[in-house]
C-alpha atoms as a PDB file:
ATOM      1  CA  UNK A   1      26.345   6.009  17.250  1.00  0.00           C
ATOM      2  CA  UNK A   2      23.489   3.604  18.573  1.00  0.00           C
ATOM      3  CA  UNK A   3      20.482   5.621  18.267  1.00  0.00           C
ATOM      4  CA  UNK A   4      19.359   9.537  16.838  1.00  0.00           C
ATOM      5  CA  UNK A   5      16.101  10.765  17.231  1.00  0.00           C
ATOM      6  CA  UNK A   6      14.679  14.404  16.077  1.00  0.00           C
ATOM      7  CA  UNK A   7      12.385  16.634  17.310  1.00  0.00           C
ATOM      8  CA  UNK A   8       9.121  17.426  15.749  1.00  0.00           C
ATOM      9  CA  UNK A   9      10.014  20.640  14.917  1.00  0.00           C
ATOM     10  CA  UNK A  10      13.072  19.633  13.182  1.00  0.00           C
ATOM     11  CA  UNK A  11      15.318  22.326  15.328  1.00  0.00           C
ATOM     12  CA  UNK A  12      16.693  19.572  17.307  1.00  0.00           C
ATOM     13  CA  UNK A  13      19.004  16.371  16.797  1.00  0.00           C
ATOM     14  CA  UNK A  14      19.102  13.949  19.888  1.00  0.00           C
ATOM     15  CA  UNK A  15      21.975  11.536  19.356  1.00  0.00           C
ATOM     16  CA  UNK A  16      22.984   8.406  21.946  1.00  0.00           C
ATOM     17  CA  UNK A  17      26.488   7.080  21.536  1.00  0.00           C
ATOM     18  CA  UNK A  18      28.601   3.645  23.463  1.00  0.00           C
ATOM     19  CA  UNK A  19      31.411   4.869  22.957  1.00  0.00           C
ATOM     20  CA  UNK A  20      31.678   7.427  24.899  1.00  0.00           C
ATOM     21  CA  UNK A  21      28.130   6.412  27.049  1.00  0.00           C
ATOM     22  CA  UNK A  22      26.943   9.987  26.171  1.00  0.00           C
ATOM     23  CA  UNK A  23      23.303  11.537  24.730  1.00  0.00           C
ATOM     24  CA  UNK A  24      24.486  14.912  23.126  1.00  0.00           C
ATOM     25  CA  UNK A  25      21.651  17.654  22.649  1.00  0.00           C
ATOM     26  CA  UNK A  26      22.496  19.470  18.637  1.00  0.00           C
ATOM     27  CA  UNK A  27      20.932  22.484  17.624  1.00  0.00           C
ATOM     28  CA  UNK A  28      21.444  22.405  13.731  1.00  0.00           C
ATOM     29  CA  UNK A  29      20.947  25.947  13.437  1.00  0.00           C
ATOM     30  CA  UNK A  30      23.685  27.686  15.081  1.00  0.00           C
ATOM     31  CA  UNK A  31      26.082  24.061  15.605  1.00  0.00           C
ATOM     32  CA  UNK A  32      25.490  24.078  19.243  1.00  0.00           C
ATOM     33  CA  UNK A  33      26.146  20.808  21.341  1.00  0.00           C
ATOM     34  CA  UNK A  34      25.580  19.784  25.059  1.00  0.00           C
ATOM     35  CA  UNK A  35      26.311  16.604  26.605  1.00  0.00           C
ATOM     36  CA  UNK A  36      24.854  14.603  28.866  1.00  0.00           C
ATOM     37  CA  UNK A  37      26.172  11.560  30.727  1.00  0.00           C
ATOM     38  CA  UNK A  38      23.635   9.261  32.422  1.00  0.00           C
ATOM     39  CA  UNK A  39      24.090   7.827  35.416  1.00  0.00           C
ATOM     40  CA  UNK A  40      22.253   4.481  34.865  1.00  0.00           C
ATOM     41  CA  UNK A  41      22.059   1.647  32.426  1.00  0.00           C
ATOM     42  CA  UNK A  42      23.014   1.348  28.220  1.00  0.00           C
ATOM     43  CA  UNK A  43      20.360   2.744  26.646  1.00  0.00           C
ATOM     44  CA  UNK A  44      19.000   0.845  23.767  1.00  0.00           C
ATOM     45  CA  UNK A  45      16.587   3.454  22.419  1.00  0.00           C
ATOM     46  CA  UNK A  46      15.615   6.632  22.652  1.00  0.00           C
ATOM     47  CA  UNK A  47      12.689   8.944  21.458  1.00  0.00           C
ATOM     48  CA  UNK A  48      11.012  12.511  21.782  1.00  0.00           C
ATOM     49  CA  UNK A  49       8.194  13.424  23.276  1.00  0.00           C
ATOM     50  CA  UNK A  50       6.257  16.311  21.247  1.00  0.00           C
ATOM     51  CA  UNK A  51       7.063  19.235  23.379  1.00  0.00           C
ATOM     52  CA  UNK A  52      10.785  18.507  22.421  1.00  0.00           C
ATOM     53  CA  UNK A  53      11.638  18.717  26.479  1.00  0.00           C
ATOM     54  CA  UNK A  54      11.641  15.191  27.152  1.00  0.00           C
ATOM     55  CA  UNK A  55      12.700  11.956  26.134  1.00  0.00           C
ATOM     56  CA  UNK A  56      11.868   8.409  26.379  1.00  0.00           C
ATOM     57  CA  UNK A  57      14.086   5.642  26.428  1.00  0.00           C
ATOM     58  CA  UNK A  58      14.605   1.987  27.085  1.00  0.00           C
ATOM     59  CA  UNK A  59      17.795   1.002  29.365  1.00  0.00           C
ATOM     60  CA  UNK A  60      19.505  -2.228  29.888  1.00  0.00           C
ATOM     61  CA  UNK A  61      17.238  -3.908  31.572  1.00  0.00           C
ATOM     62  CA  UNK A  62      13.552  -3.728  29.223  1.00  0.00           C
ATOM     63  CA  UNK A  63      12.549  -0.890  31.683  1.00  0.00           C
ATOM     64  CA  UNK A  64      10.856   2.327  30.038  1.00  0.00           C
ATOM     65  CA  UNK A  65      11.868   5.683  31.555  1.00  0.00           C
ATOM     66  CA  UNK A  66      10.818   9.272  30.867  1.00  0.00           C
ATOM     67  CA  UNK A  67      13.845  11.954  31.110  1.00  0.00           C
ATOM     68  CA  UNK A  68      13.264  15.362  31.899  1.00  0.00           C
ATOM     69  CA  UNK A  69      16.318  16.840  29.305  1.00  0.00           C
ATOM     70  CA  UNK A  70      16.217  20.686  30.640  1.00  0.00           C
ATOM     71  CA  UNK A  71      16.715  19.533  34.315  1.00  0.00           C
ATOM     72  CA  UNK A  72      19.092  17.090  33.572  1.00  0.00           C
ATOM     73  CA  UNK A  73      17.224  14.021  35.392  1.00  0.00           C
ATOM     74  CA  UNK A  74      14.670  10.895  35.142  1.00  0.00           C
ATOM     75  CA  UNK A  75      11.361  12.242  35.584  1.00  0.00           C
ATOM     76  CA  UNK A  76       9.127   9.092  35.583  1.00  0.00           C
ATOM     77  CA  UNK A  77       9.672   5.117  35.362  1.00  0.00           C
ATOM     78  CA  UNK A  78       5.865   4.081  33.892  1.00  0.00           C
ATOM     79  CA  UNK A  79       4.318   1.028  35.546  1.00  0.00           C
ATOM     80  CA  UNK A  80       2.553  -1.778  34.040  1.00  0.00           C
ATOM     81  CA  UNK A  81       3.187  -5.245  33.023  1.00  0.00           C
ATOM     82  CA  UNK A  82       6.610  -6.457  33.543  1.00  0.00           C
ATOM     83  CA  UNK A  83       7.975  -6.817  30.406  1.00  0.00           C
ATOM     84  CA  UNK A  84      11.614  -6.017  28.988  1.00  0.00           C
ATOM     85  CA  UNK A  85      11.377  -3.712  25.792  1.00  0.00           C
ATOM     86  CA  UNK A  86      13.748  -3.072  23.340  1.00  0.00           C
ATOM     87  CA  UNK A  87      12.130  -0.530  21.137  1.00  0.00           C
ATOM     88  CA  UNK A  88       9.994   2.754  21.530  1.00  0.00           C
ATOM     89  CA  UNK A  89       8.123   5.334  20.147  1.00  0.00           C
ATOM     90  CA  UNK A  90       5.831   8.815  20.895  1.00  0.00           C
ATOM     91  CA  UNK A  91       2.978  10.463  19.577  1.00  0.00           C
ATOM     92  CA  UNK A  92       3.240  13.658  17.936  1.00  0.00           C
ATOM     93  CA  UNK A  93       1.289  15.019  21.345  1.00  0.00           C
ATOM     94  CA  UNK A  94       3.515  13.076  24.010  1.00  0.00           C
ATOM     95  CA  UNK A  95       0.446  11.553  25.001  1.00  0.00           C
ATOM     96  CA  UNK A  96       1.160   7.749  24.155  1.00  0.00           C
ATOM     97  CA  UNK A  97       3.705   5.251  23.575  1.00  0.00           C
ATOM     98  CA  UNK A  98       4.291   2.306  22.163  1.00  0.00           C
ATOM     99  CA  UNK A  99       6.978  -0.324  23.205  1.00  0.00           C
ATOM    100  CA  UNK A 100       8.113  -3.693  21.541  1.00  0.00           C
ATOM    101  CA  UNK A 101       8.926  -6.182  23.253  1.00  0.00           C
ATOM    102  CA  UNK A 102      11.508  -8.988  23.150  1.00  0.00           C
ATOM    103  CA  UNK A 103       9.230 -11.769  23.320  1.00  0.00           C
ATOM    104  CA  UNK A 104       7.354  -9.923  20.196  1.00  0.00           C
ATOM    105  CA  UNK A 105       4.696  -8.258  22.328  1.00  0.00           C
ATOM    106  CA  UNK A 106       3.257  -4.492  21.328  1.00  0.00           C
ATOM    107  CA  UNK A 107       2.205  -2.565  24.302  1.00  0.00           C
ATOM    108  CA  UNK A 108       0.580   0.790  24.154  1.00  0.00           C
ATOM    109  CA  UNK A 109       1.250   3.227  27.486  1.00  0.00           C
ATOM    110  CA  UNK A 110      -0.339   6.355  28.271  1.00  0.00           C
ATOM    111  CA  UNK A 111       2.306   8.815  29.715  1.00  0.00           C
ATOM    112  CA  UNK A 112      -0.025  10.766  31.688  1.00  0.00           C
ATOM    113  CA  UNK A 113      -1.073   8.062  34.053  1.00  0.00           C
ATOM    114  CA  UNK A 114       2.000   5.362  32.836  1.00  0.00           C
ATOM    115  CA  UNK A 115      -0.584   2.820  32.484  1.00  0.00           C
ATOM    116  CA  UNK A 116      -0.380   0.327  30.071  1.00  0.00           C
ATOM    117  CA  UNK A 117      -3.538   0.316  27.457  1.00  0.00           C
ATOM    118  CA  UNK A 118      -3.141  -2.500  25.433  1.00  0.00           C
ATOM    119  CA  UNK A 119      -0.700  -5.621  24.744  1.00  0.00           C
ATOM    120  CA  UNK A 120      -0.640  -7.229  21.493  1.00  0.00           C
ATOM    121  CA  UNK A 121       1.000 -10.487  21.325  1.00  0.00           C
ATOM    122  CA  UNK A 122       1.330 -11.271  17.557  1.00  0.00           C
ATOM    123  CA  UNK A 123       5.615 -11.506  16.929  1.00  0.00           C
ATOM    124  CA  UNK A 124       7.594 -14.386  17.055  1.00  0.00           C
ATOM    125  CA  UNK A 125      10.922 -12.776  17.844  1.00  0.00           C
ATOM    126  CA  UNK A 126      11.976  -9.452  19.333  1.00  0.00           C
ATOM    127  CA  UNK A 127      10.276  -6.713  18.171  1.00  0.00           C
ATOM    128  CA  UNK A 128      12.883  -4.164  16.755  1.00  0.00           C
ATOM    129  CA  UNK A 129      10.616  -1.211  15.514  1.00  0.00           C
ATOM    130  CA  UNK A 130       7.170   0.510  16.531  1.00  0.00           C
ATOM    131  CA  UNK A 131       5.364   4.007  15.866  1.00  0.00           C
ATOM    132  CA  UNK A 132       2.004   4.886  17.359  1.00  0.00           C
ATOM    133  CA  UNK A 133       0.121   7.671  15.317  1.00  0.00           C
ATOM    134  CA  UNK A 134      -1.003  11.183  16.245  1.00  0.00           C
ATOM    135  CA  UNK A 135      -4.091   9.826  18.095  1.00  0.00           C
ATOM    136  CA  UNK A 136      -2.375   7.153  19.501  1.00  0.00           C
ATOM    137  CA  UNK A 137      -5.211   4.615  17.614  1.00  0.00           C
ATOM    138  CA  UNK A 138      -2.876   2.506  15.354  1.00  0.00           C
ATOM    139  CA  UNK A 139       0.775   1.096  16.085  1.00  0.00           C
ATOM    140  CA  UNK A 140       3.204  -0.071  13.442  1.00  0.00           C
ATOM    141  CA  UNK A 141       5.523  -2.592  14.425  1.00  0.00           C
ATOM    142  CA  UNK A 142       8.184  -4.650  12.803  1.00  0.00           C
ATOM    143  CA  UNK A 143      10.251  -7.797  14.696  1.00  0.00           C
ATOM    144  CA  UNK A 144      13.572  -9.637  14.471  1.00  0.00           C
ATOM    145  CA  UNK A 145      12.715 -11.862  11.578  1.00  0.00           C
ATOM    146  CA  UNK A 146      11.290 -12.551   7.780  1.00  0.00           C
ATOM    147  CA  UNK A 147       7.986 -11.230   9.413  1.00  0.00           C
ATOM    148  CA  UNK A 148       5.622  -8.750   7.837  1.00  0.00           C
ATOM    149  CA  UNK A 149       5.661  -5.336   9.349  1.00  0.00           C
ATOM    150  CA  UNK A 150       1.962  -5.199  11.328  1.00  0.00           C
ATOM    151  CA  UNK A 151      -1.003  -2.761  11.757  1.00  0.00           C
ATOM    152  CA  UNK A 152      -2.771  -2.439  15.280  1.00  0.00           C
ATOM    153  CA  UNK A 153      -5.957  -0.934  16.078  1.00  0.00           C
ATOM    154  CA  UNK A 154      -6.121   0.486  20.050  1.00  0.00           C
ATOM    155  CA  UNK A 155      -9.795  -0.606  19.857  1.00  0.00           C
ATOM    156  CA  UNK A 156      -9.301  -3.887  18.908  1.00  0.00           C
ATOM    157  CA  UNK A 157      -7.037  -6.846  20.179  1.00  0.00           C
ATOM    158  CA  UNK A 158      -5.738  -8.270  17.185  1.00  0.00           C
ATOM    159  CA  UNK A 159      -3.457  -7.127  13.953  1.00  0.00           C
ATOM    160  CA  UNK A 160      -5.741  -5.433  11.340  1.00  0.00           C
ATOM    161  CA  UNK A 161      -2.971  -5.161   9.097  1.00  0.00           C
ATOM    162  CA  UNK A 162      -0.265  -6.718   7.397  1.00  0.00           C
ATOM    163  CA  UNK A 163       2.399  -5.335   4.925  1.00  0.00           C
ATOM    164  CA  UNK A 164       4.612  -7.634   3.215  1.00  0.00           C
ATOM    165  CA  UNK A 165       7.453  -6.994   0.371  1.00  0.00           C
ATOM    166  CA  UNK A 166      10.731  -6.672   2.467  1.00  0.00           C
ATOM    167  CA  UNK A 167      13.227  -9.356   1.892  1.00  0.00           C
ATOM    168  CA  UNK A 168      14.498 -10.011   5.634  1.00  0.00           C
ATOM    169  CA  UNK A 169      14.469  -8.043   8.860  1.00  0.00           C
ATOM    170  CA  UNK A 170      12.976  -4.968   9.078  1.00  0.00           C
ATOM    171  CA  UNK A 171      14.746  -2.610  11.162  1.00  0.00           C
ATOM    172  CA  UNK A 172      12.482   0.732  10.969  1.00  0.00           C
ATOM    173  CA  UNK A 173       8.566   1.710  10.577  1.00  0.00           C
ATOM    174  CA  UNK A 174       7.030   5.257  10.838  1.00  0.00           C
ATOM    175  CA  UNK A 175       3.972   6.871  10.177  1.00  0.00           C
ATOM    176  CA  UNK A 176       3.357  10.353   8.593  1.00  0.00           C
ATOM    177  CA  UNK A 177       1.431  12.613  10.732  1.00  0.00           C
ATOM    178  CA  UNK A 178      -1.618  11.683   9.572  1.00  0.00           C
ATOM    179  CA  UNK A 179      -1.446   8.160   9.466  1.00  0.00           C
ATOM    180  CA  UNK A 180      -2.200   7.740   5.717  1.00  0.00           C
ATOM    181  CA  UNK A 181       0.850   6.422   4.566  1.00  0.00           C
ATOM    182  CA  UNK A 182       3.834   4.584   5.937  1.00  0.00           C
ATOM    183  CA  UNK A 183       7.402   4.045   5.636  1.00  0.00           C
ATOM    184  CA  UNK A 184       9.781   1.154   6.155  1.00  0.00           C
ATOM    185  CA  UNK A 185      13.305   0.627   5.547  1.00  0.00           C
ATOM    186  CA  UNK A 186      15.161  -2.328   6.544  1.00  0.00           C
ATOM    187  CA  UNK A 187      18.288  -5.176   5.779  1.00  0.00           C
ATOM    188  CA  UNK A 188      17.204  -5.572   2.077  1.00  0.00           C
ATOM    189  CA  UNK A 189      18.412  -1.915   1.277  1.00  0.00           C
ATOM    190  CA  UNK A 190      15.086  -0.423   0.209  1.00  0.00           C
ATOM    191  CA  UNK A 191      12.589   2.150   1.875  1.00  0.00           C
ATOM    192  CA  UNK A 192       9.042   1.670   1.147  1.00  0.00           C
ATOM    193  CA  UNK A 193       6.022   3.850   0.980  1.00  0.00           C
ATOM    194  CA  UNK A 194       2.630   2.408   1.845  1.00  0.00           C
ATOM    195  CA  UNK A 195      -0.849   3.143   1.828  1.00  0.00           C
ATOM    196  CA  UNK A 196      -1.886   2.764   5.287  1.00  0.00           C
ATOM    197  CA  UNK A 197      -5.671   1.701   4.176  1.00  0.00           C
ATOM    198  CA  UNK A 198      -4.823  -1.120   1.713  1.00  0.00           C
ATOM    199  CA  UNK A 199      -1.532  -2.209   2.767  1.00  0.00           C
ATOM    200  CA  UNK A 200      -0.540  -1.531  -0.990  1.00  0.00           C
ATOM    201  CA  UNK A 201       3.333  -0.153  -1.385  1.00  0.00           C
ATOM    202  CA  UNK A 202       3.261   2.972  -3.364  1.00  0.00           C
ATOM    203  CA  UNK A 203       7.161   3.302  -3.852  1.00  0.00           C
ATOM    204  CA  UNK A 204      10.501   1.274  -3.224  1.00  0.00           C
ATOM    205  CA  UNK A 205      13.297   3.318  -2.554  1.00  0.00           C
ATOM    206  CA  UNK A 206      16.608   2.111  -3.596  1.00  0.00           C
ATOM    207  CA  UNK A 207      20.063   4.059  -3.086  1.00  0.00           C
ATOM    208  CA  UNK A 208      21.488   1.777   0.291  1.00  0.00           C
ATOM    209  CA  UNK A 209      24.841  -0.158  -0.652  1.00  0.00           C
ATOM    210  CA  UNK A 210      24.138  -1.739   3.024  1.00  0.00           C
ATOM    211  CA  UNK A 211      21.031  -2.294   5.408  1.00  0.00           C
ATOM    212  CA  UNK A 212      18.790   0.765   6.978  1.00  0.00           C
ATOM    213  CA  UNK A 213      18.554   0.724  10.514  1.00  0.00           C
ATOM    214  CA  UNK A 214      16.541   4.299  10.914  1.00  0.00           C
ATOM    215  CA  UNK A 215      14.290   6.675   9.251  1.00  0.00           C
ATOM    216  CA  UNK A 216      13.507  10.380  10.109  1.00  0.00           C
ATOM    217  CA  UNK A 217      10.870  12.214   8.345  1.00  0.00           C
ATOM    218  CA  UNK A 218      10.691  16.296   7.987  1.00  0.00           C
ATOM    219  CA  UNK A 219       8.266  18.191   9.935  1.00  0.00           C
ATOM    220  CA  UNK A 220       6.977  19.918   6.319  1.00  0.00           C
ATOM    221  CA  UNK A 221       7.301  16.405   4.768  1.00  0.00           C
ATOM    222  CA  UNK A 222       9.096  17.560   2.109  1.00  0.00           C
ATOM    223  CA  UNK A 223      12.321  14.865   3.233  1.00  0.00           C
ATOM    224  CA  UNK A 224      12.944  11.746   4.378  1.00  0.00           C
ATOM    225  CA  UNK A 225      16.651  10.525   5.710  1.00  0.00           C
ATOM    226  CA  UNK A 226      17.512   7.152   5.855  1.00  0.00           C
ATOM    227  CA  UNK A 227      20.614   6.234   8.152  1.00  0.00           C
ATOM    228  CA  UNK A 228      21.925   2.892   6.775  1.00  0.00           C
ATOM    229  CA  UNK A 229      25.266   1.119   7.565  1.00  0.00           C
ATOM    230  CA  UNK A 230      26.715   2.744   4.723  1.00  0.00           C
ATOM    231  CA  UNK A 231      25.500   6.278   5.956  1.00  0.00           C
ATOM    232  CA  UNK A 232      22.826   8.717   5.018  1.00  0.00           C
ATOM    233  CA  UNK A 233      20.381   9.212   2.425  1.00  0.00           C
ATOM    234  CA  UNK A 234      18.431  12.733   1.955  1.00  0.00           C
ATOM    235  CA  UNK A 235      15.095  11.373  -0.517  1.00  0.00           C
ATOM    236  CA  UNK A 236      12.916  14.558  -1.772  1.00  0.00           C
ATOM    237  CA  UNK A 237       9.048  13.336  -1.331  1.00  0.00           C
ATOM    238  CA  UNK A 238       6.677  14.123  -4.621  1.00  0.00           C
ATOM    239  CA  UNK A 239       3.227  13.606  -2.812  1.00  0.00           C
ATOM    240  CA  UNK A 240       1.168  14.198  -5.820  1.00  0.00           C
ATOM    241  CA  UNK A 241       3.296  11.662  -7.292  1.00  0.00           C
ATOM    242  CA  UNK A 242       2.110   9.026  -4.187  1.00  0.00           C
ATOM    243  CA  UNK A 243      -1.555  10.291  -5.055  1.00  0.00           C
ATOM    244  CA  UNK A 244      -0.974   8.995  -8.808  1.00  0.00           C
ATOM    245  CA  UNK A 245      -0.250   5.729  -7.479  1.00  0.00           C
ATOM    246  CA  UNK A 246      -2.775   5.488  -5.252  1.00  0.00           C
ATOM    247  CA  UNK A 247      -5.124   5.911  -8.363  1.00  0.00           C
ATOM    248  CA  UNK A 248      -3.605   2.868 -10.204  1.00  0.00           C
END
């Protein structure tokens, strides 16, 4: 399996597999499964939009497309600066994007016009996770090396931000809806909660024999799953517990 996504309701698993060169549609619920077979280059990642009907993903070739899942077909290749991508990731509302690229830029898109926003050039390597918040205002993003995982602010051209702790490459960042707190998860085995604000980290999560490569977080918030070369992780959140800490 090479990527998963799910959708923000949590009623659907997206999941995009080499081997066969298939994206398969689940519906947890009743164990339904549909599969889809694109006609064009490897994906390397993949991505909801809010409404749950499309998706975004990267091919081959660094290009960003937009595919329309209940017709079966690419909707929209977004325009802007030519520059290959390797990672993605939508707002809660569809209404922005943001890509990483492999020479380490951070580029913010806005899927209604599929103009690029902003580019942040702060990486030294491929950049190998982003996640733009609800109001597409701030953009995490993490890159192929013993970096710190980075804050952006849309309105400004520079990193705001920096959260360091992981030992090694960071493979996964995400927000929570409301962009208070963050989590990341990468080759040293441990997730991490963060206070968005402070850059403080709240929690280290340790149960990974092996490194993380993804993390999905529950609609109600109540869960968090880690996917880690050694499988999957199911963590129960205690948010009053995270509000202690903060208080420290």
């Amino acid at each position: 399996m090479s990527d998963v996504a799910l959708s923000g309701d949590g009623r659907l698993i997206l999941c995009y597999g080499t081997k066969p060169h298939v994206l398969t549609r689940w519906w947890p619920a009743d164990g339904e499964r549909r599969q889809l077979k694109p006609a064009w280059n490897i994906m390397r990642s993949v991505t909801f939009t809010g409404d749950g009907r499309h998706v975004l993903f990267v091919d081959g070739e660094g290009g960003i497309h937009r595919w329309d899942l209940d017709h079966d077909q690419r909707a929209e290749l977004t325009t802007g600066p030519a520059r290959g991508v390797d990672a993605i990731s939508a707002s809660a509302d569809g209404r922005f994007a943001a890509a990483g690229g492999y020479n380490g830029a951070v580029l913010l898109w806005d899927l209604s016009t599929g103009q690029c926003l902003r580019t942040w050039d702060g990486h030294s390597r491929p950049v190998l996770s982003t996640c733009v918040s609800a109001d597409g205002r701030m953009v995490l993003s993490s890159c192929m090396e013993d970096e710190p995982v980075r804050l952006w602010d849309a309105g400004q051209g520079s990193c705001v931000r920096e959260f360091t702790g992981h030992e090694g490459w960071v493979s996964t960042v995400c927000f929570t809806p409301d962009a208070r707190f963050a989590f990341t998860a990468g080759h040293d085995r441990t997730v991490r909660l963060w206070e968005v604000a402070t850059g403080r980290c709240l929690h280290i999560l340790e149960a990974h024999q092996e490194r993380i490569r993804n993390l999905e977080l529950s609609a109600d918030l109540r869960n968090l799953v880690s996917a880690g070369d050694d499988g999957l992780r199911l963590w129960e959140l205690d948010w009053e517990l995270a509000v202690d800490e903060r208080a420290r």
